[in-house]
PDB file of N, CA and C in Angstrom:
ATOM      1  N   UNK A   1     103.404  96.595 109.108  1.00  0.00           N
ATOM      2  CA  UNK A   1     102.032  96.521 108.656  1.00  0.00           C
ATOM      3  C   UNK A   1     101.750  95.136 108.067  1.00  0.00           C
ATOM      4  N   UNK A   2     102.552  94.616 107.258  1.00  0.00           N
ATOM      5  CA  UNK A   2     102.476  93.361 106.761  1.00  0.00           C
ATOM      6  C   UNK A   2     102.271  92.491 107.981  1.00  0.00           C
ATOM      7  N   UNK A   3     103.162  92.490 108.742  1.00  0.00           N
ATOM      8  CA  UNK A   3     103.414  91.050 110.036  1.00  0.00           C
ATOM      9  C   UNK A   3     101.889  91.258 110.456  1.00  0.00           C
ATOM     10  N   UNK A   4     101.469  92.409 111.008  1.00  0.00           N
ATOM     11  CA  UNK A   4     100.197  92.531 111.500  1.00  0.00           C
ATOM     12  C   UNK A   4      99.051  92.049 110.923  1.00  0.00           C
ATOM     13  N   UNK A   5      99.097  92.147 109.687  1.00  0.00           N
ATOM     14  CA  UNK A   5      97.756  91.477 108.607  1.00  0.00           C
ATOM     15  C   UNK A   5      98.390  89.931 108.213  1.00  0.00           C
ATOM     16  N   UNK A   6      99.320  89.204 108.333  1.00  0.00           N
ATOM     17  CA  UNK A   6      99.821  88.242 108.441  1.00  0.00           C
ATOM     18  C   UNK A   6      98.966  87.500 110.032  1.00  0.00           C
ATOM     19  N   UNK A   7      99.135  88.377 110.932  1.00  0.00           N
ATOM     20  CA  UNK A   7      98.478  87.677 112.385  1.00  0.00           C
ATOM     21  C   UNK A   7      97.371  87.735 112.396  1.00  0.00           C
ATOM     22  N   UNK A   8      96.426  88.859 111.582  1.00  0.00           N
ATOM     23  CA  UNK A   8      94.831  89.039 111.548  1.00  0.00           C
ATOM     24  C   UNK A   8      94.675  87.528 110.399  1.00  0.00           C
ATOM     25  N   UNK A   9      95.182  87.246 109.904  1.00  0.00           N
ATOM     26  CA  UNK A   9      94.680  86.041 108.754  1.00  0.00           C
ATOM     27  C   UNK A   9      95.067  84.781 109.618  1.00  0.00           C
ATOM     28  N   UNK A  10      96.105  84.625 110.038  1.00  0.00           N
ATOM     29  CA  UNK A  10      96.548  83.615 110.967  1.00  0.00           C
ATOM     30  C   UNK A  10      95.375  83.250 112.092  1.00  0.00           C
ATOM     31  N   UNK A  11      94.968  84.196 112.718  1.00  0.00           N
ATOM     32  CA  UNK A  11      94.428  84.802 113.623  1.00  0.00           C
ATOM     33  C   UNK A  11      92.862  83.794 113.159  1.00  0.00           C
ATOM     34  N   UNK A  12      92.373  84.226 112.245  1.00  0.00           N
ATOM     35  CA  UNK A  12      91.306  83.982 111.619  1.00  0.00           C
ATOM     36  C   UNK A  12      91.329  82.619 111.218  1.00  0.00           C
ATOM     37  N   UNK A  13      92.714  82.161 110.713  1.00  0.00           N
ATOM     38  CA  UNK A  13      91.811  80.511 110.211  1.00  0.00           C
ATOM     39  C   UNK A  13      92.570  79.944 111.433  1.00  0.00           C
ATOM     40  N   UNK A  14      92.998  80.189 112.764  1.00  0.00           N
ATOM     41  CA  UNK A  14      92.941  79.312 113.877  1.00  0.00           C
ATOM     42  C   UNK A  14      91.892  79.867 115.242  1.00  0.00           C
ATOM     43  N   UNK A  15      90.892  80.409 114.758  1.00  0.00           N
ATOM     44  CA  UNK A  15      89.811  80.950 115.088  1.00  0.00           C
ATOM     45  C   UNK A  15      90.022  81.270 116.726  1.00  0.00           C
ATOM     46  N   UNK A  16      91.079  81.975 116.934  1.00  0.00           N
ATOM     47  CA  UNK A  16      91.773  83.433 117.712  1.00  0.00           C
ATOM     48  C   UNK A  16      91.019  84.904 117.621  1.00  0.00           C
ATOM     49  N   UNK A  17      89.535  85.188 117.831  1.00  0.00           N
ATOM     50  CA  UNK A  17      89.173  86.576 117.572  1.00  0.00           C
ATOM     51  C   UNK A  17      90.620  87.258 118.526  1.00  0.00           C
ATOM     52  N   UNK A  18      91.164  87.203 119.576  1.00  0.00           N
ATOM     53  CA  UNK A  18      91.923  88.301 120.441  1.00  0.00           C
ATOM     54  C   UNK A  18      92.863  88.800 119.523  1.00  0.00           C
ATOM     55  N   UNK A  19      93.422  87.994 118.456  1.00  0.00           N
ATOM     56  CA  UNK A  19      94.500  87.838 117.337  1.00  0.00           C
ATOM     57  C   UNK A  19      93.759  88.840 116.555  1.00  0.00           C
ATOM     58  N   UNK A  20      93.000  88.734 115.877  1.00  0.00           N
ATOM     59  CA  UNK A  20      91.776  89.508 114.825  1.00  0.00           C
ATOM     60  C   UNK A  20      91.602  90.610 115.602  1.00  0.00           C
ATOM     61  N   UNK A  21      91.035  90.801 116.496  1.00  0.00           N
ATOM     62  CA  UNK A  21      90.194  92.000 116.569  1.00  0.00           C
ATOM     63  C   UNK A  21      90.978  93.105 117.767  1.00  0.00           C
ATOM     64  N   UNK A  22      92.404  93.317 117.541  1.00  0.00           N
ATOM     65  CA  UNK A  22      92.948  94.127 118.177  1.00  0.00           C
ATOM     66  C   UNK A  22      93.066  95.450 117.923  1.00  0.00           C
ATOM     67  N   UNK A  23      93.492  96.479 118.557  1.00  0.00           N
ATOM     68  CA  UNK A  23      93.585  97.786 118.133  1.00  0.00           C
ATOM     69  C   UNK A  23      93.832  98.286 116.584  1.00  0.00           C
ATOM     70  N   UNK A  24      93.269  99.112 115.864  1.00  0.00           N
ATOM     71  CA  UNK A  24      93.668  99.166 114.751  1.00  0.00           C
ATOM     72  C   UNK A  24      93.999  98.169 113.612  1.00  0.00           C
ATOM     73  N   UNK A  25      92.884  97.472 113.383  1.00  0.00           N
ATOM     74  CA  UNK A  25      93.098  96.000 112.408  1.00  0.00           C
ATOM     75  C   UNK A  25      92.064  96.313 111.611  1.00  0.00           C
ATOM     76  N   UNK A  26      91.185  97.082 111.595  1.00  0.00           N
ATOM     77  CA  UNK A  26      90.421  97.804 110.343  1.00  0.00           C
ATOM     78  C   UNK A  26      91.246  98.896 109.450  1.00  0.00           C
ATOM     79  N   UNK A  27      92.016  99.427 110.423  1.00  0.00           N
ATOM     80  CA  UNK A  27      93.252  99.954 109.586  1.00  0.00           C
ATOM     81  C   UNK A  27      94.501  99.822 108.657  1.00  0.00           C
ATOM     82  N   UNK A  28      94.270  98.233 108.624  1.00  0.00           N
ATOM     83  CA  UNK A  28      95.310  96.963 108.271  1.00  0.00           C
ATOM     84  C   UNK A  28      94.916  97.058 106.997  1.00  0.00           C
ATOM     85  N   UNK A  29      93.034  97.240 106.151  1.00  0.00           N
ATOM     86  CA  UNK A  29      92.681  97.017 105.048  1.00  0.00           C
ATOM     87  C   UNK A  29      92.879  98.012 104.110  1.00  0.00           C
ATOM     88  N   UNK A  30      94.086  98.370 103.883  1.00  0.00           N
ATOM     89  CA  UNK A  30      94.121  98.982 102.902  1.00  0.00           C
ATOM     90  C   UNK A  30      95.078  98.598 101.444  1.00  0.00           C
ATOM     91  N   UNK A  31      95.638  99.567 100.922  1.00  0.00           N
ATOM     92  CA  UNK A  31      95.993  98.738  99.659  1.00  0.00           C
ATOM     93  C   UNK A  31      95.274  98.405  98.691  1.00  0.00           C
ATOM     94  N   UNK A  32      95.150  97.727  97.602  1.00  0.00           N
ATOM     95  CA  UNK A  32      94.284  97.004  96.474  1.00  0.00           C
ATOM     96  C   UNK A  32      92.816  96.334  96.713  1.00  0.00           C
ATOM     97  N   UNK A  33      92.031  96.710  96.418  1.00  0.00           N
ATOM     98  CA  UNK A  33      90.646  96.603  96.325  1.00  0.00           C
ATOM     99  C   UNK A  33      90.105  95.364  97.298  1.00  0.00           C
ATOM    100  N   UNK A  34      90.534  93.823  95.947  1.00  0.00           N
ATOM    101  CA  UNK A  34      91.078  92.785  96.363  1.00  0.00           C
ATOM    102  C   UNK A  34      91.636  92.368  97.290  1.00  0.00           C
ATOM    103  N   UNK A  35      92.772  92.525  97.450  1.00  0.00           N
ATOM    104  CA  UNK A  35      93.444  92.394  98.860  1.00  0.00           C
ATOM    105  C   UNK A  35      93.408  92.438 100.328  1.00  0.00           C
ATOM    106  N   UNK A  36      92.289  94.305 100.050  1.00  0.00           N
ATOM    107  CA  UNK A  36      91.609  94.843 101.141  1.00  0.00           C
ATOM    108  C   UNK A  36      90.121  93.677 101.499  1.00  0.00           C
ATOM    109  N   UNK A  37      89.362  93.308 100.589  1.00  0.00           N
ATOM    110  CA  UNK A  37      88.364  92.680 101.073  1.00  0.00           C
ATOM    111  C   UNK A  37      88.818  91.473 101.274  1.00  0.00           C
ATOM    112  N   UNK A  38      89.521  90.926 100.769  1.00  0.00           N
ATOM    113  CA  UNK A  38      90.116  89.052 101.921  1.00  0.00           C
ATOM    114  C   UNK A  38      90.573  89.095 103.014  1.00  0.00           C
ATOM    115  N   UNK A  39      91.119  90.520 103.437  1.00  0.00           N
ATOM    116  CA  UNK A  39      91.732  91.151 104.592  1.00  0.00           C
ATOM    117  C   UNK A  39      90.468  91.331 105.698  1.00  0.00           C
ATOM    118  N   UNK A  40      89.582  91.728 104.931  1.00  0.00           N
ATOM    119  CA  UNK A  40      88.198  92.205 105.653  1.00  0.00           C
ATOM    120  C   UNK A  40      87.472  91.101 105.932  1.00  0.00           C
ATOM    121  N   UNK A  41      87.679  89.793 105.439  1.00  0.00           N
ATOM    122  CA  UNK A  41      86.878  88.742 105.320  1.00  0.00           C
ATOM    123  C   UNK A  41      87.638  88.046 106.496  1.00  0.00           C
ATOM    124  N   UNK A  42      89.193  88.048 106.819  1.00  0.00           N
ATOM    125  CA  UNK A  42      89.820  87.584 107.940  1.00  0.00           C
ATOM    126  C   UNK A  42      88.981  88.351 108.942  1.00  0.00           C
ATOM    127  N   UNK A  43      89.346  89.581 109.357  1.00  0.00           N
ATOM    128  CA  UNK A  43      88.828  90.352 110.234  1.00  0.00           C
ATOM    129  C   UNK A  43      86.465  89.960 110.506  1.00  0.00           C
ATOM    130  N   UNK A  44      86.106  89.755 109.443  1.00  0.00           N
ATOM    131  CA  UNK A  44      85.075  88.775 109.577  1.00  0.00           C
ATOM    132  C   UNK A  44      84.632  87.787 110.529  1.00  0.00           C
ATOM    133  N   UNK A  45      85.896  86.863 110.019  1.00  0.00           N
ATOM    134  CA  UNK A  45      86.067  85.576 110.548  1.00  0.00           C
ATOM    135  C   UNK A  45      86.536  85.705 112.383  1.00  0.00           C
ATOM    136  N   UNK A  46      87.078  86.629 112.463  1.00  0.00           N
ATOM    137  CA  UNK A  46      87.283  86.743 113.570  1.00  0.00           C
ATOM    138  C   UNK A  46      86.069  87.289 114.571  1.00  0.00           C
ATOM    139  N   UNK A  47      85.550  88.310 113.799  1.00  0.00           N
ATOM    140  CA  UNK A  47      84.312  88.472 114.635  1.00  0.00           C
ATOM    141  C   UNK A  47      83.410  87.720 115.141  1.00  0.00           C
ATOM    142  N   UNK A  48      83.136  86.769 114.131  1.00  0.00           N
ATOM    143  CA  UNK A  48      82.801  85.790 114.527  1.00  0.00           C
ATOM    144  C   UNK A  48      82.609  84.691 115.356  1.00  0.00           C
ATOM    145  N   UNK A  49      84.418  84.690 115.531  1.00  0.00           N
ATOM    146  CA  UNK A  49      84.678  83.520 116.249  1.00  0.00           C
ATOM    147  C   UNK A  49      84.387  84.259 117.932  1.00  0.00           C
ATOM    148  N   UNK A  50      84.405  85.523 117.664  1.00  0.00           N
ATOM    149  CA  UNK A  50      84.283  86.511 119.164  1.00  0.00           C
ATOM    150  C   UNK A  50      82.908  86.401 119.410  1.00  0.00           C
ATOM    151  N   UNK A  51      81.677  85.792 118.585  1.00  0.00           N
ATOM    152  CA  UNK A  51      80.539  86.106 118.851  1.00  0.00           C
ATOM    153  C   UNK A  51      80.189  87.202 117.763  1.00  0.00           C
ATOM    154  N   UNK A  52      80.076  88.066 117.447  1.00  0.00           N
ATOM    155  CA  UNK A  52      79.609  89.433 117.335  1.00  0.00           C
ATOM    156  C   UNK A  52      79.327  89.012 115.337  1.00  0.00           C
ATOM    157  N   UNK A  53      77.957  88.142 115.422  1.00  0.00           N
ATOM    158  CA  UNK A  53      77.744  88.204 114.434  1.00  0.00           C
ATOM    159  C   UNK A  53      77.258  89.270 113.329  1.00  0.00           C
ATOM    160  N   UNK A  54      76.955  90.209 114.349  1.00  0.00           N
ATOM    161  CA  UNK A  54      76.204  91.450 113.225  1.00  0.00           C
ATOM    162  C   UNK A  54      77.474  91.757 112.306  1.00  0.00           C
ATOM    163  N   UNK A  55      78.629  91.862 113.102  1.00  0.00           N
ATOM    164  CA  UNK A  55      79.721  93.160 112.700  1.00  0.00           C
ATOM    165  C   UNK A  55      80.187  91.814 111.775  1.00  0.00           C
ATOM    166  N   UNK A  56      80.431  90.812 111.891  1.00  0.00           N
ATOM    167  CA  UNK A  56      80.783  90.029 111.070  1.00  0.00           C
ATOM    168  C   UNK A  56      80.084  89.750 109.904  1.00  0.00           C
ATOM    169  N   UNK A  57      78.939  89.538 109.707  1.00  0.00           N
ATOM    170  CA  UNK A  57      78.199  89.812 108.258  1.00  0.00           C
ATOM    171  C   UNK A  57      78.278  90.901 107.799  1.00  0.00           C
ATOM    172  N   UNK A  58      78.114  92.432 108.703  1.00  0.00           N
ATOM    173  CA  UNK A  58      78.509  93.272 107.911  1.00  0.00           C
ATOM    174  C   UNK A  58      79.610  93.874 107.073  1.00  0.00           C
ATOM    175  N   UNK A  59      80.776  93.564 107.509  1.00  0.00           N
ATOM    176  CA  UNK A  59      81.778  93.006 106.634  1.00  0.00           C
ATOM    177  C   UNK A  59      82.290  92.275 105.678  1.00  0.00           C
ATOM    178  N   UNK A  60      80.870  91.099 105.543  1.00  0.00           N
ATOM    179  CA  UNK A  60      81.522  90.219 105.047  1.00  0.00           C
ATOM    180  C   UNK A  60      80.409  90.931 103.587  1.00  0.00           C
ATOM    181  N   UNK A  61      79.333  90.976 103.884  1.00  0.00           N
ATOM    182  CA  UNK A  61      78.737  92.429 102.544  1.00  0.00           C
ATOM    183  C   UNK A  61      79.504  93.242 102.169  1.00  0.00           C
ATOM    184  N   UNK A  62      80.292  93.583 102.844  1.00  0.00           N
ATOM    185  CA  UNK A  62      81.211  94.978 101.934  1.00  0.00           C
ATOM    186  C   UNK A  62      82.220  93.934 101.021  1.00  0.00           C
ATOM    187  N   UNK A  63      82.513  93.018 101.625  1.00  0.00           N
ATOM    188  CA  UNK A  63      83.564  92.397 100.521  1.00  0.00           C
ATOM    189  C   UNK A  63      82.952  91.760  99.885  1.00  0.00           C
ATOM    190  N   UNK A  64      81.816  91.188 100.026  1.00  0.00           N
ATOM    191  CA  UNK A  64      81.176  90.471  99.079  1.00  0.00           C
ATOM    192  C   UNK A  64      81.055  91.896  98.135  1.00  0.00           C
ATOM    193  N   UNK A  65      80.482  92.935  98.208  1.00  0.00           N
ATOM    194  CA  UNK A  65      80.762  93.942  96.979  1.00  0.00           C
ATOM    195  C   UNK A  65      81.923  94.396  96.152  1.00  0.00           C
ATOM    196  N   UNK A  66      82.637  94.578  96.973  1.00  0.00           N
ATOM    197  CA  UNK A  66      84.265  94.374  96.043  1.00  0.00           C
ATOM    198  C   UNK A  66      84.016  92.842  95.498  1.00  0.00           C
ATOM    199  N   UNK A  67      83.769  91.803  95.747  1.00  0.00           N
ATOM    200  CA  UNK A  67      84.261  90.270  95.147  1.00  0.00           C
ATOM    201  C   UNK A  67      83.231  90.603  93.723  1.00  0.00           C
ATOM    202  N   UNK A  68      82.056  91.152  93.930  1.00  0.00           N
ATOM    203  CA  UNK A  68      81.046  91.359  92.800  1.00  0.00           C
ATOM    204  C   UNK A  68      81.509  92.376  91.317  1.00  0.00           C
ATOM    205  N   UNK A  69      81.974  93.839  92.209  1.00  0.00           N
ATOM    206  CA  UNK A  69      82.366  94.490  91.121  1.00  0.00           C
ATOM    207  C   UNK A  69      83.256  93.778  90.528  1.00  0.00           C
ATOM    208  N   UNK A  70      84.425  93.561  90.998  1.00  0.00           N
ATOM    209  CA  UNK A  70      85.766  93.079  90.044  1.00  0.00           C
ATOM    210  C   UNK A  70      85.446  91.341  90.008  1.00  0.00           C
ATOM    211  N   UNK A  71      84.201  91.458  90.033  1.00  0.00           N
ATOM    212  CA  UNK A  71      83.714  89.375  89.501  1.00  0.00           C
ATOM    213  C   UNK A  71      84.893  88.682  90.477  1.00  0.00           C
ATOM    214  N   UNK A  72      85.658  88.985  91.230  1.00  0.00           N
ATOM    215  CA  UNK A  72      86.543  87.888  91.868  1.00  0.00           C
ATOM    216  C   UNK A  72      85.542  86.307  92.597  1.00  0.00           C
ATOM    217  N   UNK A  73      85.581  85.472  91.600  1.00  0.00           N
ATOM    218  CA  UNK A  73      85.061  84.482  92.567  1.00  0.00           C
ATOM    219  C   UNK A  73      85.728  83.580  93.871  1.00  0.00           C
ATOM    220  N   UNK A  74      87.417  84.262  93.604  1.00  0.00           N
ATOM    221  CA  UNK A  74      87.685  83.719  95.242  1.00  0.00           C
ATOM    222  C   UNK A  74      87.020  84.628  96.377  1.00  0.00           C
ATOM    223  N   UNK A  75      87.018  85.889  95.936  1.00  0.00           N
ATOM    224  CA  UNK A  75      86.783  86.404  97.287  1.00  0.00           C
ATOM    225  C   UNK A  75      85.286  85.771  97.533  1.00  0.00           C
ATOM    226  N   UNK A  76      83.830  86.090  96.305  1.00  0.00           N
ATOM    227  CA  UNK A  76      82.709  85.299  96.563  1.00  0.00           C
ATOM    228  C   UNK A  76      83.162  83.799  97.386  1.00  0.00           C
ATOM    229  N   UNK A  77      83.740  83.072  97.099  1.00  0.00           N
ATOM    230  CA  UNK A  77      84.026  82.271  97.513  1.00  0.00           C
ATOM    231  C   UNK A  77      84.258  82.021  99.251  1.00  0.00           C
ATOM    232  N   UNK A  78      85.258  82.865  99.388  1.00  0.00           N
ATOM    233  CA  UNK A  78      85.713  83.220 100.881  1.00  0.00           C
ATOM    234  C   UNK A  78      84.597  83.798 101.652  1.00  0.00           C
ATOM    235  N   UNK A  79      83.291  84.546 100.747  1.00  0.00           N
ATOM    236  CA  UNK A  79      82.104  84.835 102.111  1.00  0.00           C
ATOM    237  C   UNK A  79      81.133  84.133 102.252  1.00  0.00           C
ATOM    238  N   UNK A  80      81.640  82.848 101.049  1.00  0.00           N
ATOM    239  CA  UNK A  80      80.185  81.935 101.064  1.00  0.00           C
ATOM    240  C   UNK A  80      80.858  80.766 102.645  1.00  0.00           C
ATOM    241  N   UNK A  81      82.161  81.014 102.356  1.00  0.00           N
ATOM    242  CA  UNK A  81      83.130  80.066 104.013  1.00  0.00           C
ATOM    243  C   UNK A  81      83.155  80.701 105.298  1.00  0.00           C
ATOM    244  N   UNK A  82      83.018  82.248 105.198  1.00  0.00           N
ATOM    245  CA  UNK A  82      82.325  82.704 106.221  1.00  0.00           C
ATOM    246  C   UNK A  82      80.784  82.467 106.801  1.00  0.00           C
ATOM    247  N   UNK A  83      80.533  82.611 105.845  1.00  0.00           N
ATOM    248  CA  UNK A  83      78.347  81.925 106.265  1.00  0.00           C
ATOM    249  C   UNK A  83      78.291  80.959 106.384  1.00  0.00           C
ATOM    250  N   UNK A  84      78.746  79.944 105.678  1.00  0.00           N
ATOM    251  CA  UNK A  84      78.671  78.188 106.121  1.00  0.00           C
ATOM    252  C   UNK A  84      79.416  78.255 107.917  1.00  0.00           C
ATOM    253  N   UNK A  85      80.693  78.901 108.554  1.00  0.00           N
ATOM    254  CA  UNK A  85      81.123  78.624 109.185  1.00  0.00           C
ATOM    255  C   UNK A  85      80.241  79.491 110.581  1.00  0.00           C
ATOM    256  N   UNK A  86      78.510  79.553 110.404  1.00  0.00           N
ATOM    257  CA  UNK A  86      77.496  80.445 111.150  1.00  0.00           C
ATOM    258  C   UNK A  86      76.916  78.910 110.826  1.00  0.00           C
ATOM    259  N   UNK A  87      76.985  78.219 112.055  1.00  0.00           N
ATOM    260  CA  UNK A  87      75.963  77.598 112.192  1.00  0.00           C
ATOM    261  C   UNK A  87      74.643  77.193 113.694  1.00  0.00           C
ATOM    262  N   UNK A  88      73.648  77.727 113.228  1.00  0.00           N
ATOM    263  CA  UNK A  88      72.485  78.590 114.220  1.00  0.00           C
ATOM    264  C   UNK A  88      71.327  77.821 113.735  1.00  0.00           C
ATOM    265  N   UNK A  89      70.024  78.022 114.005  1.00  0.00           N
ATOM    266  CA  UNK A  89      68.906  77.349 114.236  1.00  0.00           C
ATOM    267  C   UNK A  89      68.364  78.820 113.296  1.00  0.00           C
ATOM    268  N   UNK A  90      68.045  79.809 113.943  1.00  0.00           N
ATOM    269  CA  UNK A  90      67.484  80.693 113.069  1.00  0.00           C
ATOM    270  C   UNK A  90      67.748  82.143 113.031  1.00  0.00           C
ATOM    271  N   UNK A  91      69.059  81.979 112.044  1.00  0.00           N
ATOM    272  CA  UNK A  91      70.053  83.223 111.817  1.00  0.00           C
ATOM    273  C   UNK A  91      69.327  84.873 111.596  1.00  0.00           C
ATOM    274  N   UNK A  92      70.244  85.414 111.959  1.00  0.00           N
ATOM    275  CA  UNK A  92      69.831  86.900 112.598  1.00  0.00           C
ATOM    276  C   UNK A  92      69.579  87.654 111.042  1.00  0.00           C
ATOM    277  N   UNK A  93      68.824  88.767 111.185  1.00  0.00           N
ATOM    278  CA  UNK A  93      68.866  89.856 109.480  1.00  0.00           C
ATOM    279  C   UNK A  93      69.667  89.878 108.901  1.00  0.00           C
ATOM    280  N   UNK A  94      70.837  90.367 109.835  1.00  0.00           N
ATOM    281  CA  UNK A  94      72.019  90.684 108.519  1.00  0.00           C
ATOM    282  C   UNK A  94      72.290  89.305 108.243  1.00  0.00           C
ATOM    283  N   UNK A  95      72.078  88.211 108.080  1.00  0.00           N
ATOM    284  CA  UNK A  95      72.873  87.055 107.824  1.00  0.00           C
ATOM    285  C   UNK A  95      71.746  86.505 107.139  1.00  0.00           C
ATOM    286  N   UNK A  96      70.798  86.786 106.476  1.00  0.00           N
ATOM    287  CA  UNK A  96      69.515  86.459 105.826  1.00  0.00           C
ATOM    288  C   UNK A  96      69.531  87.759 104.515  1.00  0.00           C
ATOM    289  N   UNK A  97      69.976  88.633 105.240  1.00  0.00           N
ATOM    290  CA  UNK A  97      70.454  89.535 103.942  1.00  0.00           C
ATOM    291  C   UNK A  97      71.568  89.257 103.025  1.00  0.00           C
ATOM    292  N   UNK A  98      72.720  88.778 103.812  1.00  0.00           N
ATOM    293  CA  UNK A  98      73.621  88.098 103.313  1.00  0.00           C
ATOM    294  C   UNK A  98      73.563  87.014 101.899  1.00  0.00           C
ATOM    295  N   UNK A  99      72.446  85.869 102.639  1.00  0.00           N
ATOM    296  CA  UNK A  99      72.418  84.794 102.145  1.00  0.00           C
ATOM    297  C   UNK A  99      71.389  85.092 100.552  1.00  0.00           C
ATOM    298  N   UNK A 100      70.606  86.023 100.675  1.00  0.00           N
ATOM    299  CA  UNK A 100      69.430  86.555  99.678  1.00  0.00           C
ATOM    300  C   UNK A 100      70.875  87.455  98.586  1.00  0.00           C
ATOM    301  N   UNK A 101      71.934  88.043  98.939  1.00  0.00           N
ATOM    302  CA  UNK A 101      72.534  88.530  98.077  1.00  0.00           C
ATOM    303  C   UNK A 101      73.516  87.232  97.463  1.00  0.00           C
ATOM    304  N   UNK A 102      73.919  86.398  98.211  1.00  0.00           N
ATOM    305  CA  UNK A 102      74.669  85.234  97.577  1.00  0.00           C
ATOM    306  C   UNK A 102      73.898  84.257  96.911  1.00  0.00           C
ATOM    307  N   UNK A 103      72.500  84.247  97.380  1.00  0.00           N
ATOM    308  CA  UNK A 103      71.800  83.898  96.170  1.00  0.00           C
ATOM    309  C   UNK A 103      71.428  83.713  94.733  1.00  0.00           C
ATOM    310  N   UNK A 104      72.085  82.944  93.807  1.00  0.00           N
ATOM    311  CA  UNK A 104      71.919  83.048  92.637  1.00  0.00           C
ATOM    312  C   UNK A 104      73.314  83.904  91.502  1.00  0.00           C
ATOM    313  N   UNK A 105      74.495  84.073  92.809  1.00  0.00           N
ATOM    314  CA  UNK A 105      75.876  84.509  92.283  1.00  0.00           C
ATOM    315  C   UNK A 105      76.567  83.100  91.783  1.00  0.00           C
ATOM    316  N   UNK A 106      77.012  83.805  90.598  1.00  0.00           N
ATOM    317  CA  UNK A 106      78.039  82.376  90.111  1.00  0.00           C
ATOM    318  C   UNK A 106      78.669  83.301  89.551  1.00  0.00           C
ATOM    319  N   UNK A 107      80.256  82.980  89.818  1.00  0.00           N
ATOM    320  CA  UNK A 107      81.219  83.329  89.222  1.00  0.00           C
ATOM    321  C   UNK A 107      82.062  82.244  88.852  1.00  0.00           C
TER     322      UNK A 107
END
Protein backbone atom coordinates (compact mmCIF):
# COMPACT_ATOMS: atom_id res chain seq x y z
CA UNK A 1 0.00 0.00 0.00
CA UNK A 2 2.76 2.34 0.80
CA UNK A 3 4.90 1.65 -2.65
CA UNK A 4 1.56 2.39 -4.38
CA UNK A 5 0.91 5.92 -2.80
CA UNK A 6 4.70 6.45 -3.13
CA UNK A 7 3.97 6.03 -7.25
CA UNK A 8 0.58 8.12 -7.07
CA UNK A 9 2.89 11.16 -5.57
CA UNK A 10 5.80 10.34 -7.84
CA UNK A 11 3.33 9.99 -10.44
CA UNK A 12 1.99 13.48 -9.77
CA UNK A 13 5.00 15.75 -9.49
CA UNK A 14 6.41 14.11 -12.88
CA UNK A 15 3.03 14.80 -14.31
CA UNK A 16 2.33 10.88 -15.32
CA UNK A 17 -1.73 10.91 -14.89
CA UNK A 18 -1.37 6.78 -16.15
CA UNK A 19 0.89 6.58 -12.78
CA UNK A 20 -2.01 8.56 -10.73
CA UNK A 21 -5.02 7.46 -11.93
CA UNK A 22 -4.87 3.63 -11.92
CA UNK A 23 -7.16 1.07 -10.50
CA UNK A 24 -7.92 1.65 -6.97
CA UNK A 25 -5.80 4.89 -6.05
CA UNK A 26 -8.79 6.57 -4.35
CA UNK A 27 -8.46 3.67 -2.17
CA UNK A 28 -4.78 4.56 -1.39
CA UNK A 29 -6.37 7.71 0.81
CA UNK A 30 -6.73 6.48 3.79
CA UNK A 31 -5.10 6.71 7.16
CA UNK A 32 -4.75 10.26 8.99
CA UNK A 33 -6.86 13.07 7.98
CA UNK A 34 -3.74 14.99 6.82
CA UNK A 35 -2.03 12.52 5.09
CA UNK A 36 -5.22 11.39 3.32
CA UNK A 37 -5.77 14.92 1.77
CA UNK A 38 -1.96 15.47 0.31
CA UNK A 39 -2.61 11.99 -0.97
CA UNK A 40 -5.81 13.37 -2.57
CA UNK A 41 -4.10 16.44 -3.77
CA UNK A 42 -1.44 13.97 -5.69
CA UNK A 43 -4.31 12.06 -7.13
CA UNK A 44 -5.59 15.86 -8.10
CA UNK A 45 -2.61 16.63 -9.75
CA UNK A 46 -2.86 13.82 -11.75
CA UNK A 47 -6.19 14.41 -12.98
CA UNK A 48 -5.20 17.07 -14.18
CA UNK A 49 -2.37 16.36 -15.95
CA UNK A 50 -5.04 13.65 -17.72
CA UNK A 51 -7.21 16.61 -18.61
CA UNK A 52 -10.21 15.96 -16.42
CA UNK A 53 -10.36 19.20 -14.72
CA UNK A 54 -13.72 18.88 -13.00
CA UNK A 55 -12.61 15.67 -10.98
CA UNK A 56 -9.48 17.46 -10.24
CA UNK A 57 -10.86 20.57 -8.49
CA UNK A 58 -13.20 18.48 -6.96
CA UNK A 59 -10.75 16.92 -4.98
CA UNK A 60 -8.74 19.40 -4.53
CA UNK A 61 -12.08 21.10 -2.33
CA UNK A 62 -12.29 18.16 -0.25
CA UNK A 63 -8.72 18.64 0.84
CA UNK A 64 -8.79 22.03 0.84
CA UNK A 65 -11.51 21.19 3.76
CA UNK A 66 -9.44 18.91 5.72
CA UNK A 67 -6.33 21.69 5.19
CA UNK A 68 -9.14 24.28 6.76
CA UNK A 69 -10.48 22.25 9.67
CA UNK A 70 -7.10 21.18 11.13
CA UNK A 71 -5.68 24.99 9.84
CA UNK A 72 -2.84 22.89 8.01
CA UNK A 73 -1.34 25.61 5.85
CA UNK A 74 0.81 23.10 3.92
CA UNK A 75 -1.92 21.29 2.69
CA UNK A 76 -3.76 25.06 1.85
CA UNK A 77 -0.69 25.51 0.37
CA UNK A 78 -0.49 22.36 -1.89
CA UNK A 79 -4.17 23.39 -3.48
CA UNK A 80 -3.23 26.85 -4.02
CA UNK A 81 -0.06 24.65 -6.47
CA UNK A 82 -2.70 22.73 -7.83
CA UNK A 83 -4.77 25.92 -9.23
CA UNK A 84 -1.77 27.94 -10.23
CA UNK A 85 -0.65 24.68 -12.17
CA UNK A 86 -4.55 25.29 -14.36
CA UNK A 87 -3.52 27.57 -16.66
CA UNK A 88 -6.70 28.54 -19.14
CA UNK A 89 -8.16 31.73 -20.56
CA UNK A 90 -11.52 31.26 -18.81
CA UNK A 91 -11.61 28.54 -16.14
CA UNK A 92 -14.54 26.21 -15.70
CA UNK A 93 -17.18 26.48 -12.19
CA UNK A 94 -15.64 24.23 -10.17
CA UNK A 95 -12.33 26.05 -10.49
CA UNK A 96 -13.99 29.57 -9.82
CA UNK A 97 -15.54 27.93 -6.85
CA UNK A 98 -12.32 26.84 -5.87
CA UNK A 99 -10.59 30.10 -6.23
CA UNK A 100 -13.73 32.19 -4.26
CA UNK A 101 -13.03 29.57 -1.30
CA UNK A 102 -9.13 30.23 -1.33
CA UNK A 103 -9.96 33.59 -1.30
CA UNK A 104 -9.03 35.51 1.64
CA UNK A 105 -7.45 32.07 3.55
CA UNK A 106 -4.29 32.74 5.41
CA UNK A 107 -2.83 30.36 7.42
Amino acid sequence: MKAAACRVTCGARLGLPEWVLGDGTEALATGHAKQRALLVLDIAAGHLAGGQIEAAFALAGRALETGLQYRSGRIVERVRAVRRSLTSGAPPRVVRDLDERLHGVCL
